[in-house]
Protein backbone atom coordinates (compact mmCIF):
# COMPACT_ATOMS: atom_id res chain seq x y z
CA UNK A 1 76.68 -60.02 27.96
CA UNK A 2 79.39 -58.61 25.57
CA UNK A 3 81.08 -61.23 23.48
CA UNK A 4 85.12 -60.58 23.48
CA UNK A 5 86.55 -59.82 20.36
CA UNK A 6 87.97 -63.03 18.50
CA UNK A 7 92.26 -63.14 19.23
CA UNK A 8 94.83 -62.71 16.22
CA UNK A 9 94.73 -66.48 16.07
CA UNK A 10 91.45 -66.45 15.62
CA UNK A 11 91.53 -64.36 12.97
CA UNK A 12 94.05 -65.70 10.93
CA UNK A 13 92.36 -69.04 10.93
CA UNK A 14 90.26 -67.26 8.53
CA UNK A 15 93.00 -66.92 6.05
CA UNK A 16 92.78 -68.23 2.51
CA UNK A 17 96.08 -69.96 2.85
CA UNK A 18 94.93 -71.59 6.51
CA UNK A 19 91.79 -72.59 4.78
CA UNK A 20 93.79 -74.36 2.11
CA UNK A 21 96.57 -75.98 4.35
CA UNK A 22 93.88 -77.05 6.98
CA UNK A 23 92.17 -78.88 3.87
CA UNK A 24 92.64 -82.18 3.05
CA UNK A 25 94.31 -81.73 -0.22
CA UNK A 26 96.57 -78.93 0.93
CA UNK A 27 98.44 -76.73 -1.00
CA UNK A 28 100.32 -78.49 -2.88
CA UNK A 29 97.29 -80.72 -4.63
CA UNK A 30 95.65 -77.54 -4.95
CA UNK A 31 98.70 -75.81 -6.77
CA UNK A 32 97.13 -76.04 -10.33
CA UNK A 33 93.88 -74.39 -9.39
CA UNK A 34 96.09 -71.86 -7.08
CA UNK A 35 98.61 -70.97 -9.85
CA UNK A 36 96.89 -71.13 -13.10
CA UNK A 37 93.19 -71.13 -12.13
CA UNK A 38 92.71 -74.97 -14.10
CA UNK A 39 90.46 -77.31 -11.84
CA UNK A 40 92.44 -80.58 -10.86
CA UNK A 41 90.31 -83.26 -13.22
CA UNK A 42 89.31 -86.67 -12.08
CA UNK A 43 92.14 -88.18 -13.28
CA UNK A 44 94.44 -86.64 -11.24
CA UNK A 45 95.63 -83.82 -13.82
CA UNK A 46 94.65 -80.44 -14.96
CA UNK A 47 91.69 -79.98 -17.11
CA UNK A 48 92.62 -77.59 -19.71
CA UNK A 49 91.97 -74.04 -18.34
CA UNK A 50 91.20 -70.62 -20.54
CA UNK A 51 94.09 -69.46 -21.99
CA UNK A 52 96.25 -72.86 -21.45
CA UNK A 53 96.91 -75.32 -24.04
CA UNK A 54 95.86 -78.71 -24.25
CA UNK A 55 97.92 -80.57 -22.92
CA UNK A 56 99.27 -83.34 -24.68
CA UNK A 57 101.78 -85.07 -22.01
CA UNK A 58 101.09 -85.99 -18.15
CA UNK A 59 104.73 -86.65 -17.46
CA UNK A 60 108.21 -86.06 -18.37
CA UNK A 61 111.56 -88.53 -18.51
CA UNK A 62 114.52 -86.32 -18.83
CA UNK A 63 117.97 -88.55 -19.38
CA UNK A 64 120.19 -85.56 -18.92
CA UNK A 65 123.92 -86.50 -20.07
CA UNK A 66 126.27 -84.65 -17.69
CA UNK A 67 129.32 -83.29 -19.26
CA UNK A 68 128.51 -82.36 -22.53
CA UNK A 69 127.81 -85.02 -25.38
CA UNK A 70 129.71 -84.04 -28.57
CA UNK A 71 126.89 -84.04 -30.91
CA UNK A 72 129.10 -84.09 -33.98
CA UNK A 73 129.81 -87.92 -33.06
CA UNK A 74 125.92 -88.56 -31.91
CA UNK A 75 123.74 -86.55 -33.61
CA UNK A 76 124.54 -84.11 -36.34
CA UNK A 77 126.90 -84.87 -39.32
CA UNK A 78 129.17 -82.94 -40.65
CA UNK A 79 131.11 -84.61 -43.89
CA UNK A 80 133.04 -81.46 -44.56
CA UNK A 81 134.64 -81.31 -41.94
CA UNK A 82 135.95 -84.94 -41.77
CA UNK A 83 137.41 -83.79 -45.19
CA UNK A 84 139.25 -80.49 -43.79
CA UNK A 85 140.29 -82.45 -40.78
CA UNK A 86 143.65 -81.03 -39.14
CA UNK A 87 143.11 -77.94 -41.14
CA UNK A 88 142.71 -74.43 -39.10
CA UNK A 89 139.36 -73.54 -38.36
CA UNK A 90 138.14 -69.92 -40.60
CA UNK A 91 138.14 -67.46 -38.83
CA UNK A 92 135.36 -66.49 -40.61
CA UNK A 93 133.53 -69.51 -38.76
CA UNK A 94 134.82 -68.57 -35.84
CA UNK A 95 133.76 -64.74 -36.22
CA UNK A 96 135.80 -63.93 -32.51
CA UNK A 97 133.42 -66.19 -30.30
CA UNK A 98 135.25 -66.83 -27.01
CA UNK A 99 136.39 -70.02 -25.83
CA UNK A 100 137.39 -71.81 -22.74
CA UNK A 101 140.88 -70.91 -20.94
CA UNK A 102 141.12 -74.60 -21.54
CA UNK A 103 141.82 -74.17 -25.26
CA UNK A 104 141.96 -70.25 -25.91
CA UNK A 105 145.79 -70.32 -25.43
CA UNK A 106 146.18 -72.77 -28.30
CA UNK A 107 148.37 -71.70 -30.84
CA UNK A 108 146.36 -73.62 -33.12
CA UNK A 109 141.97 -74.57 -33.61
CA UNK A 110 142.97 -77.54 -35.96
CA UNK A 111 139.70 -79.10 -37.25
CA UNK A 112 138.62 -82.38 -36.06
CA UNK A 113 136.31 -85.07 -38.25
CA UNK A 114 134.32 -86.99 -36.20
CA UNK A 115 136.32 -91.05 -36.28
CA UNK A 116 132.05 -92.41 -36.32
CA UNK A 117 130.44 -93.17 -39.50
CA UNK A 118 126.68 -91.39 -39.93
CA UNK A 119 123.61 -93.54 -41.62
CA UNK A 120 120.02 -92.81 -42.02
CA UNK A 121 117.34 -94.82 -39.81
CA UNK A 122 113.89 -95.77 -40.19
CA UNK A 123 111.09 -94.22 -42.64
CA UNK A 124 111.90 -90.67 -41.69
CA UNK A 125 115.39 -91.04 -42.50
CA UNK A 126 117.65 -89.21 -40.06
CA UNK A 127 120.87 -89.51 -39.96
CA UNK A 128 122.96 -90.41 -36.46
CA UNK A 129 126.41 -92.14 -35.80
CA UNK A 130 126.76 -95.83 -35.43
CA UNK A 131 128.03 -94.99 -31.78
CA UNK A 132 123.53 -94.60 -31.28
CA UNK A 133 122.79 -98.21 -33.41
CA UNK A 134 119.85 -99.26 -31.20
CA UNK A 135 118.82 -94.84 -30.90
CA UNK A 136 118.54 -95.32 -34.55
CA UNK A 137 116.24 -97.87 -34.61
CA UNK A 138 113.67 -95.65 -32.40
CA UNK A 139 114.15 -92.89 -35.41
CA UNK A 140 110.76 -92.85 -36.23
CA UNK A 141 109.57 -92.13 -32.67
CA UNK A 142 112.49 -89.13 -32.21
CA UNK A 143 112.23 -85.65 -33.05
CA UNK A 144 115.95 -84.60 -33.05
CA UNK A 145 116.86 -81.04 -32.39
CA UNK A 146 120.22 -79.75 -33.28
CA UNK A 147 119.86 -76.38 -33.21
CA UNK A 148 119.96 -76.48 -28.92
CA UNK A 149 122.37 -73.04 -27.81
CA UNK A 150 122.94 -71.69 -24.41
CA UNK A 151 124.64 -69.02 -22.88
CA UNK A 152 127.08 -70.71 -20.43
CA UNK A 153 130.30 -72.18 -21.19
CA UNK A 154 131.17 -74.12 -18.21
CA UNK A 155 129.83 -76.57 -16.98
CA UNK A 156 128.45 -75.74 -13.21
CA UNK A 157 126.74 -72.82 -14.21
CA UNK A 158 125.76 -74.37 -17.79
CA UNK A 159 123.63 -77.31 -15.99
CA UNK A 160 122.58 -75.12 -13.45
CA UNK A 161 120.69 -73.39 -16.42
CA UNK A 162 119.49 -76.53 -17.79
CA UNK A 163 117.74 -77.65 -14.10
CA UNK A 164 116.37 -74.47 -13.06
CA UNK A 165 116.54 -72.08 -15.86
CA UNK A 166 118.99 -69.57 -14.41
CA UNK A 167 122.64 -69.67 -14.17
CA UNK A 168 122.97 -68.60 -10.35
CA UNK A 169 122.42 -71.39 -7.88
CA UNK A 170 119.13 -71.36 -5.79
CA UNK A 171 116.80 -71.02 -8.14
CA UNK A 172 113.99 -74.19 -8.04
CA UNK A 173 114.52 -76.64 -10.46
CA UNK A 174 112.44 -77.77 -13.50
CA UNK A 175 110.74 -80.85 -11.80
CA UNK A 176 110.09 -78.71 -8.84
CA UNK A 177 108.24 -76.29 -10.77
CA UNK A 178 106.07 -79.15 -12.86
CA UNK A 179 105.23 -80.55 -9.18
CA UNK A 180 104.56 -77.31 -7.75
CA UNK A 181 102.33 -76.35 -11.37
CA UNK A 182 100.51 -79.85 -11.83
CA UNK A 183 100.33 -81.49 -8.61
CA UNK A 184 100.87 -85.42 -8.31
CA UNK A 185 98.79 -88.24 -9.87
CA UNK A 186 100.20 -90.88 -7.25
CA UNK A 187 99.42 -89.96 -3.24
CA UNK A 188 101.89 -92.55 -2.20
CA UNK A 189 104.89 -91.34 -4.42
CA UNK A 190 106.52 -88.19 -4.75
CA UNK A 191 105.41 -85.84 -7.51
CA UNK A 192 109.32 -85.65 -8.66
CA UNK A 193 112.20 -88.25 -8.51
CA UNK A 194 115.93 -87.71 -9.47
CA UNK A 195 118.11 -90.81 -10.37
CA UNK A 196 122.02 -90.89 -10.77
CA UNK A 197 123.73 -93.77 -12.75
CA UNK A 198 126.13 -95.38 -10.51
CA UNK A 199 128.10 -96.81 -13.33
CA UNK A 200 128.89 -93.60 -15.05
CA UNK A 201 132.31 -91.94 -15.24
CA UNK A 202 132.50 -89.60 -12.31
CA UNK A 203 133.84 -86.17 -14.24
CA UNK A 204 131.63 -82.99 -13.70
CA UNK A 205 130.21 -83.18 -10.16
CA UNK A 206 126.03 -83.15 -9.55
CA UNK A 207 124.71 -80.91 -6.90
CA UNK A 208 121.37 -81.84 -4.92
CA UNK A 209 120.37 -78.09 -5.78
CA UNK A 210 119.56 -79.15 -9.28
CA UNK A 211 116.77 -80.77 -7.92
CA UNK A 212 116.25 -78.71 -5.07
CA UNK A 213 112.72 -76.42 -4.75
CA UNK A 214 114.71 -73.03 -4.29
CA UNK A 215 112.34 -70.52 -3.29
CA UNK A 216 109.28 -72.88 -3.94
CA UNK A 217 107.94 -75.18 -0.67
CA UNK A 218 110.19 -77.75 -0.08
CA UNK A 219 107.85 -80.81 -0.29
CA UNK A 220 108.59 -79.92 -4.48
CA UNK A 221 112.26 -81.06 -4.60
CA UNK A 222 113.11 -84.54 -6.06
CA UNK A 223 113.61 -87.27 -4.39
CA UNK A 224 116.71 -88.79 -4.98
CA UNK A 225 116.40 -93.26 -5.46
CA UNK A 226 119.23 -95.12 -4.79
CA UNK A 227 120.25 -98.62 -5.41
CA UNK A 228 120.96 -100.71 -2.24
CA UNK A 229 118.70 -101.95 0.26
CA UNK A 230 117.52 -98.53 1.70
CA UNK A 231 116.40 -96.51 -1.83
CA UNK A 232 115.66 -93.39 0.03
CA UNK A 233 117.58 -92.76 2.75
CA UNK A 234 116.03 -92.65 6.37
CA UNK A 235 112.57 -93.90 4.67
CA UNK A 236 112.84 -97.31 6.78
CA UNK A 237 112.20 -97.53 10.34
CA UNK A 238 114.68 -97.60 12.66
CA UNK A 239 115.30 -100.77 14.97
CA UNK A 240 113.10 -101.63 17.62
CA UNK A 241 110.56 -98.94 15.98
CA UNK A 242 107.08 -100.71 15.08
CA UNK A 243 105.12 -99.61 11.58
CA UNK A 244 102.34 -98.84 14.15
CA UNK A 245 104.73 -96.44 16.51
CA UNK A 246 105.53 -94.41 13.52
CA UNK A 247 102.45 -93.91 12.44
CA UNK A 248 102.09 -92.64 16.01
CA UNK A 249 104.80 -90.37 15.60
CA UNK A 250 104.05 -89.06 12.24
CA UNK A 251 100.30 -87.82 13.92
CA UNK A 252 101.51 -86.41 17.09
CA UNK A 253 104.39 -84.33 14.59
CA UNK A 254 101.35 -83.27 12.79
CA UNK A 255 99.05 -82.06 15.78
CA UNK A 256 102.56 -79.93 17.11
CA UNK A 257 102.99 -78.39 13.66
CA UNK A 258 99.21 -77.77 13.42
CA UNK A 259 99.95 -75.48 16.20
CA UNK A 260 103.08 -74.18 15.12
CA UNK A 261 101.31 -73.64 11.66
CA UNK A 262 98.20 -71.59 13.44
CA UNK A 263 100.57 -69.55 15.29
CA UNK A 264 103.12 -68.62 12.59
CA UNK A 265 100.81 -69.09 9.54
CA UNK A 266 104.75 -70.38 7.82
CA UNK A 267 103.58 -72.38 5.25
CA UNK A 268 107.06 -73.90 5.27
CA UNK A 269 105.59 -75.84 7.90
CA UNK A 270 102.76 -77.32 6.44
CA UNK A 271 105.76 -78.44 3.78
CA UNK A 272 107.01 -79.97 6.69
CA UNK A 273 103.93 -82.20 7.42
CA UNK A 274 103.20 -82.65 3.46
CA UNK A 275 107.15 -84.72 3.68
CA UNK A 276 106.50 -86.78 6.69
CA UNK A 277 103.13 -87.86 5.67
CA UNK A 278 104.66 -88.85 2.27
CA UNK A 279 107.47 -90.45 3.64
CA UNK A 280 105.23 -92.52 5.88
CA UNK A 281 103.16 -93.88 2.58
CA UNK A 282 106.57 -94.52 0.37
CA UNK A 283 107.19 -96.99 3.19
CA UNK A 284 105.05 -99.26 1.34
CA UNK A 285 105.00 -97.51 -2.26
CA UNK A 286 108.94 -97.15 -2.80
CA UNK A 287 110.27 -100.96 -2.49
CA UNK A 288 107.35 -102.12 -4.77
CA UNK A 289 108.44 -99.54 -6.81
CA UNK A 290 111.90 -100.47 -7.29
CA UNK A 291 111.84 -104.55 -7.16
CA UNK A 292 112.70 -105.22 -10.55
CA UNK A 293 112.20 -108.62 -9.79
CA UNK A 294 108.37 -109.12 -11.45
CA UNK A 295 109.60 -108.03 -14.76
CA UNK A 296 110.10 -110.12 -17.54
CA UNK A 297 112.98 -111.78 -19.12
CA UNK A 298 112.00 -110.25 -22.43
CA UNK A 299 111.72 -106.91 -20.56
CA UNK A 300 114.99 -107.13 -19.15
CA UNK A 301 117.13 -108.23 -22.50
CA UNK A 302 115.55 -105.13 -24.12
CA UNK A 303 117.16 -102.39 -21.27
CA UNK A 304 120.50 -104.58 -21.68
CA UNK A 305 122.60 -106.67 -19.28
CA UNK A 306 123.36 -104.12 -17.04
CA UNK A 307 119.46 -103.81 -16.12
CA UNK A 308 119.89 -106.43 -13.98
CA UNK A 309 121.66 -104.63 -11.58
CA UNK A 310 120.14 -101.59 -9.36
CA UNK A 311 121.85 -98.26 -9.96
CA UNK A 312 122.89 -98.77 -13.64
CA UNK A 313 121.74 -96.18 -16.01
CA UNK A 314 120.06 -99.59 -17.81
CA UNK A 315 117.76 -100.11 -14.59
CA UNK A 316 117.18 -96.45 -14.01
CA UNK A 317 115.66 -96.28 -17.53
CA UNK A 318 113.73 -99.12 -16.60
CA UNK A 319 112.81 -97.81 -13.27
CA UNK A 320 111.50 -94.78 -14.99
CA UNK A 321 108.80 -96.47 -16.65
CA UNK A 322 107.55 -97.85 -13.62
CA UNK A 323 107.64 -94.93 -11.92
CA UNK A 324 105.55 -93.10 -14.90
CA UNK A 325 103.75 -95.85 -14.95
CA UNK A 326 102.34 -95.43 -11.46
CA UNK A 327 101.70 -91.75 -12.15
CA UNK A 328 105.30 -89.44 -11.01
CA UNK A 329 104.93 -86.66 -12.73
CA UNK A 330 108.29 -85.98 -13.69
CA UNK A 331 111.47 -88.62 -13.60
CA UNK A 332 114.98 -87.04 -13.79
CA UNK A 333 118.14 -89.74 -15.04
CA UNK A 334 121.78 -88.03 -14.39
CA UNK A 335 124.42 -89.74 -16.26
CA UNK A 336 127.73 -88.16 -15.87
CA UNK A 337 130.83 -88.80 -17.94
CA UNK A 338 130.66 -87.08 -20.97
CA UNK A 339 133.74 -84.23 -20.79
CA UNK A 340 135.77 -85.54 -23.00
CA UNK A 341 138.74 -83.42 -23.69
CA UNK A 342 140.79 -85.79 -24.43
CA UNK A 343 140.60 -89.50 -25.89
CA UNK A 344 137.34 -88.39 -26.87
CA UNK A 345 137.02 -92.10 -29.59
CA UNK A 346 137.31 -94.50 -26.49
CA UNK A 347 135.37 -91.95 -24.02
CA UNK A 348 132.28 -91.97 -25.95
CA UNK A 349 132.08 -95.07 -27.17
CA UNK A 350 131.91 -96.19 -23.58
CA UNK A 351 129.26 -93.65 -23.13
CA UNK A 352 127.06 -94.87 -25.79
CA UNK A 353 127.89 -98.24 -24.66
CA UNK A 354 126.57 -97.99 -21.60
CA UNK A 355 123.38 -95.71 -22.17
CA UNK A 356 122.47 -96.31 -26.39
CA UNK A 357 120.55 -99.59 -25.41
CA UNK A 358 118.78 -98.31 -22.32
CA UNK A 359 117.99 -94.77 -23.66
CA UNK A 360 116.12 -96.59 -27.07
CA UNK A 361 114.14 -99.53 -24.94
CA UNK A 362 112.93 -97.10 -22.90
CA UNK A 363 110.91 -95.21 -25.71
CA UNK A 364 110.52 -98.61 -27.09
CA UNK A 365 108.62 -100.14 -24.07
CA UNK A 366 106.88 -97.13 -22.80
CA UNK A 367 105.65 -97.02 -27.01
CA UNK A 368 104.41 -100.91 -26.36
CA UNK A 369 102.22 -99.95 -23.16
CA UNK A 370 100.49 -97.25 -24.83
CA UNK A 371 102.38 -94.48 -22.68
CA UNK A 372 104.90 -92.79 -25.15
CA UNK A 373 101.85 -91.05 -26.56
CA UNK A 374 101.42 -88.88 -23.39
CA UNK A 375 104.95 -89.13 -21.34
CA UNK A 376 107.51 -86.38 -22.99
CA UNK A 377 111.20 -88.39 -22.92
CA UNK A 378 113.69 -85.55 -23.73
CA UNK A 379 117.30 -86.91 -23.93
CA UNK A 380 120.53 -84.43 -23.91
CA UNK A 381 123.29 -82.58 -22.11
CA UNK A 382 124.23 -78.96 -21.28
CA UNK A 383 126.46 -77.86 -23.78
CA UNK A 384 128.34 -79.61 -26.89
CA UNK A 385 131.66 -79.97 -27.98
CA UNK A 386 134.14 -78.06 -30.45
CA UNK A 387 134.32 -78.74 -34.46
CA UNK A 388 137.88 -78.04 -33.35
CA UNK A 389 140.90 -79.83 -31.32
CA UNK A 390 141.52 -79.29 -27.91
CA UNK A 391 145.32 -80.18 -27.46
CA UNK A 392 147.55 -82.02 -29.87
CA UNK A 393 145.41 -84.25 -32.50
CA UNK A 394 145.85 -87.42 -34.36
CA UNK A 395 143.14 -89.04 -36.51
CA UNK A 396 142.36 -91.55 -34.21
CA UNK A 397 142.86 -89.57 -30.95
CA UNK A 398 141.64 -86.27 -29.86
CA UNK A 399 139.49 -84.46 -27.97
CA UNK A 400 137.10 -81.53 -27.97
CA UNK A 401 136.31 -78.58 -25.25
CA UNK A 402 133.13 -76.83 -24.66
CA UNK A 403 130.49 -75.24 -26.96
CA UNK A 404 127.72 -73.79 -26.20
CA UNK A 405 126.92 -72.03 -29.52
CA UNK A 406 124.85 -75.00 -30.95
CA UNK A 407 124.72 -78.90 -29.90
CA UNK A 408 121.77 -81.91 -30.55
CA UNK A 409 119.46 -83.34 -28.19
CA UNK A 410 116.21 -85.84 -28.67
CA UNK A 411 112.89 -85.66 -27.76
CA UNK A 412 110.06 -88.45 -28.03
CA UNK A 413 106.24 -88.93 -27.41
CA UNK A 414 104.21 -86.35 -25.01
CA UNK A 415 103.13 -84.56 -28.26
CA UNK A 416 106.37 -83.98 -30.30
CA UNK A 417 106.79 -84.24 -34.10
CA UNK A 418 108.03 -88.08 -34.39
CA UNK A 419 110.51 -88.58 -37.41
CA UNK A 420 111.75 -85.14 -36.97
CA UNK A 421 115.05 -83.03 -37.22
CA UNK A 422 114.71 -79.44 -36.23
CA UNK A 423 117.34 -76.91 -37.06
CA UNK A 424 120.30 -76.77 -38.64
CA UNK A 425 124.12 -76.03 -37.77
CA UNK A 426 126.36 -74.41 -40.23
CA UNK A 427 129.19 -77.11 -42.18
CA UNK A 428 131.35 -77.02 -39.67
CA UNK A 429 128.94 -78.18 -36.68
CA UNK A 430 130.50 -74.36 -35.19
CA UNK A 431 127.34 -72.04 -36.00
CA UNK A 432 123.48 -72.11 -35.94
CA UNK A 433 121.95 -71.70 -39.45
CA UNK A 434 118.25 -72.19 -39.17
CA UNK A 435 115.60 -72.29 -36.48
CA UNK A 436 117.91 -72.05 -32.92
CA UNK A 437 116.09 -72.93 -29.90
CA UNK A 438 117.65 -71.58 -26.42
CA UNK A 439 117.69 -73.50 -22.88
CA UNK A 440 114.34 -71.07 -21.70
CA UNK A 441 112.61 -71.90 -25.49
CA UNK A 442 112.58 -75.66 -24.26
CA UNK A 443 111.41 -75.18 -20.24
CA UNK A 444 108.71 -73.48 -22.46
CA UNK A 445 108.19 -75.90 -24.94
CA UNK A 446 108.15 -78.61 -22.21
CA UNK A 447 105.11 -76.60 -20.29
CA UNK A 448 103.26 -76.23 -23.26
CA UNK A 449 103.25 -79.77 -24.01
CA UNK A 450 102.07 -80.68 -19.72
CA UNK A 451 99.42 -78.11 -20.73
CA UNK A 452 101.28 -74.98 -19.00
CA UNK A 453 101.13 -71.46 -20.29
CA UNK A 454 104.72 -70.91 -18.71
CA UNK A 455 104.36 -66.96 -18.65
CA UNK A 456 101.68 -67.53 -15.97
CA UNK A 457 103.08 -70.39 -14.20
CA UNK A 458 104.90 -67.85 -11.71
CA UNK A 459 105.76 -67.64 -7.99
CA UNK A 460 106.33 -64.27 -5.89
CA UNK A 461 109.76 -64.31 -3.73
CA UNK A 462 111.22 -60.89 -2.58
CA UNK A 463 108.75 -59.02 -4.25
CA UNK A 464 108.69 -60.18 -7.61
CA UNK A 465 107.32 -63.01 -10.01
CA UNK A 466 109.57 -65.68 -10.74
CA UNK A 467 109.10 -68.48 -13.26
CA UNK A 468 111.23 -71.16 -14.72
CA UNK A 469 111.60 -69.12 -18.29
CA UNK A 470 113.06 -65.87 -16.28
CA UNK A 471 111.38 -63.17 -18.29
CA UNK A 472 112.20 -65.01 -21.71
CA UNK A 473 111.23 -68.23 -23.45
CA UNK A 474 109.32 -69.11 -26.73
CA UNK A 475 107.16 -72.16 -27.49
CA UNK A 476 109.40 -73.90 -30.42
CA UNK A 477 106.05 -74.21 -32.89
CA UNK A 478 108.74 -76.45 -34.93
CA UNK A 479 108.62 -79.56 -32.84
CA UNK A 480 104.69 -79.87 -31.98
CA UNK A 481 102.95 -82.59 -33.62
């Protein structure tokens, strides 16, 4: 007797990529050994792989400031040009750079001193405004970077760049690409988590696409938290439905995609099946999670008053150590409110006011529980402001547009110089002088510290390889410990 040949299905059972998604870590636990060739450790991580760094972080906080924070009132001083304030910028500073339609029909760039006074904090000594009192007294933990410059000056395309590391919508963001690189160190959470202050000004709108996976499988996205009684929407079970009936559910889904999966060999699908399985776990993971309720008084008066409510940038910052603390790879804080064209004194203040507290406990208590050493907190917007006025000036009321030619952020723990500045902006706050460090030299920078050469970290769509530093990107050497 002649055995019949073995069907197509048959076949392609024999896949590499069925063998993986059949597995019981899948794909996406696998990614790490699939991408860069590093065997997942016990710990849930990467073991350092040839021709990888070390890594020194396992996770990332990023407190991204929608709208622009004007770092000449935060984070970079600039005495001169308090003295020459209301005086016409050079143009010899300017040298022709373009500006926004919001201010290039100005008949006038009159020069605007910041209205905040500048100290120094701490051993190391760096200077920042009295608008960041309790940032200041984290100095020694912070390596500040104001030599930041980017390419875009408006603001959709400009934190577009800053998620995903391309101008042009689609592209998968940062977290995705740290989820889809390294994996998760919690089963019962989601490898990346996006949260959105509900108390901030609502200026510059956020898009889910700047945590979306693009091109990568979807079960890499963030997860957006929310306060209220549902966190993540459509996580609970509906009425009438039993914990036991959707388990049911969730299993018979999986045995129909199974087949779906064998016959179409999509691995979109096994994406699917990756989501509802997590979902079904987060049923018990995410409101244990997010009850704020078991932490301490102590804990609480550190993040500020506003902690005590769910939503606040104050209990997202606390939320975000839990979350690390539970193993999320990468935690993603969106504060808008920060475009401040006008009335730029009061706008800022109530900025700082509500984030300055919240931003400094968190390095604070994640320095306390021994978890600043390897959890990278990067703090910062997508562009800064002008050394010049936008619109008519007074000395206690103006306001500033867009600049992307140079602008602060912050960066603590995860392997960072502590007590740092790096870079320098010309007198003016208008021009980089020393050591600039583009949007793609930081994605890099922030691999390299997770252990991630990013050159290799790469992805094939429509027959090329993408990564999350396009085809540029240096490792700022500056800012390493």
């Amino acid at each position: 007797m002649i055995d019949r040949p073995p069907t197509y299905d048959e076949l392609m059972r024999l896949t590499r990529r069925h063998f993986l998604g059949a597995s019981a870590l899948g794909l996406g636990a696998l990614a790490l050994d699939r991408v860069l060739g590093a065997p997942l450790s016990a710990a849930g991580g990467p073991a350092p792989a040839a021709g990888h760094p070390a890594p020194k972080a396992k996770r990332v906080i990023y407190l991204f400031q929608a709208g622009g924070p004007s770092q000449l009132e935060t984070l970079d001083p600039k005495p001169l040009l308090r003295q020459r304030h209301g005086e016409q910028l050079p143009e010899s500073v300017r040298q022709g750079q373009r500006l926004t339609g919001m201010s290039a029909g100005q008949a006038a760039l009159p020069m605007a001193g910041s209205f905040a006074e500048f100290r120094r904090h701490g051993r190391s000594g760096i200077e920042m405004s009295d608008l960041l009192r309790h940032t200041g007294e984290v100095a020694d933990h912070l390596c500040v970077v104001r030599s930041m410059h980017t390419e875009a000056i408006n603001h959709d395309p400009a934190i577009t760049f800053f998620a995903s590391g391309s101008q042009i919508a689609g592209r998968p963001s940062m977290g995705a690409w740290m989820s889809y690189g390294l994996g998760s160190m919690n089963d019962n959470l989601p490898a990346f988590i996006v949260l959105v202050s509900k108390d901030a000004t609502r200026d510059q709108p956020l898009y889910a696409r700047l945590w979306g996976s693009g091109f990568l499988p979807s079960e890499h996205q963030g997860v957006q938290f929310r306060s209220g009684k549902e966190p993540v929407l459509f996580l609970t079970n509906p009425e009438g439905v039993s914990p036991h009936a959707r388990e049911a559910t969730i299993r018979a889904l999986g045995r129909l995609n199974a087949e779906q999966s064998r016959a179409t060999l999509d691995p979109e699908v096994e994406a699917r099946v990756a989501q509802a399985e997590m979902a079904f776990r987060m049923q018990s993971s995410v409101p244990e999670v997010t009850d704020l309720s078991g932490e301490s008084q102590e804990t609480l008066d550190l993040y500020g008053p506003s902690a005590r409510t769910p939503g606040t940038y104050a209990a997202n910052c606390l939320l975000a150590r839990r979350l690390v603390e539970r193993g999320v790879r990468f935690v993603q804080l969106f504060h808008q409110g920060w475009d401040q064209h006008g009335d730029l004194p009061g706008g800022i203040r109530r900025q700082c006011a509500q984030t300055d507290q919240a931003s400094a406990a968190l390095v604070k208590d994640l320095a306390r529980r021994g978890l600043l050493e390897d959890t990278l907190v990067v703090w910062g917007g997508e562009f800064g402001r002008t050394s010049y006025c936008q619109g008519a000036m007074s000395r206690d009321n103006y306001g500033r547009d867009h600049h992307p030619r140079c602008f602060s952020i912050w960066m603590a723990g995860g392997g960072v110089k502590p007590g740092h500045v790096h870079g320098a902006t010309d007198d003016y706050g208008y021009n980089l002088v020393k050591d600039g460090v583009h949007v793609h030299d930081l994605h890099a920078t922030m691999l390299h510290l997770l252990g991630v050469d990013h050159e290799r970290l790469t992805f094939r769509f429509q027959g090329r390889h993408f990564r999350l530093t396009d085809i540029a990107g240096k490792v700022v050497r500056g800012v390493l410990a």
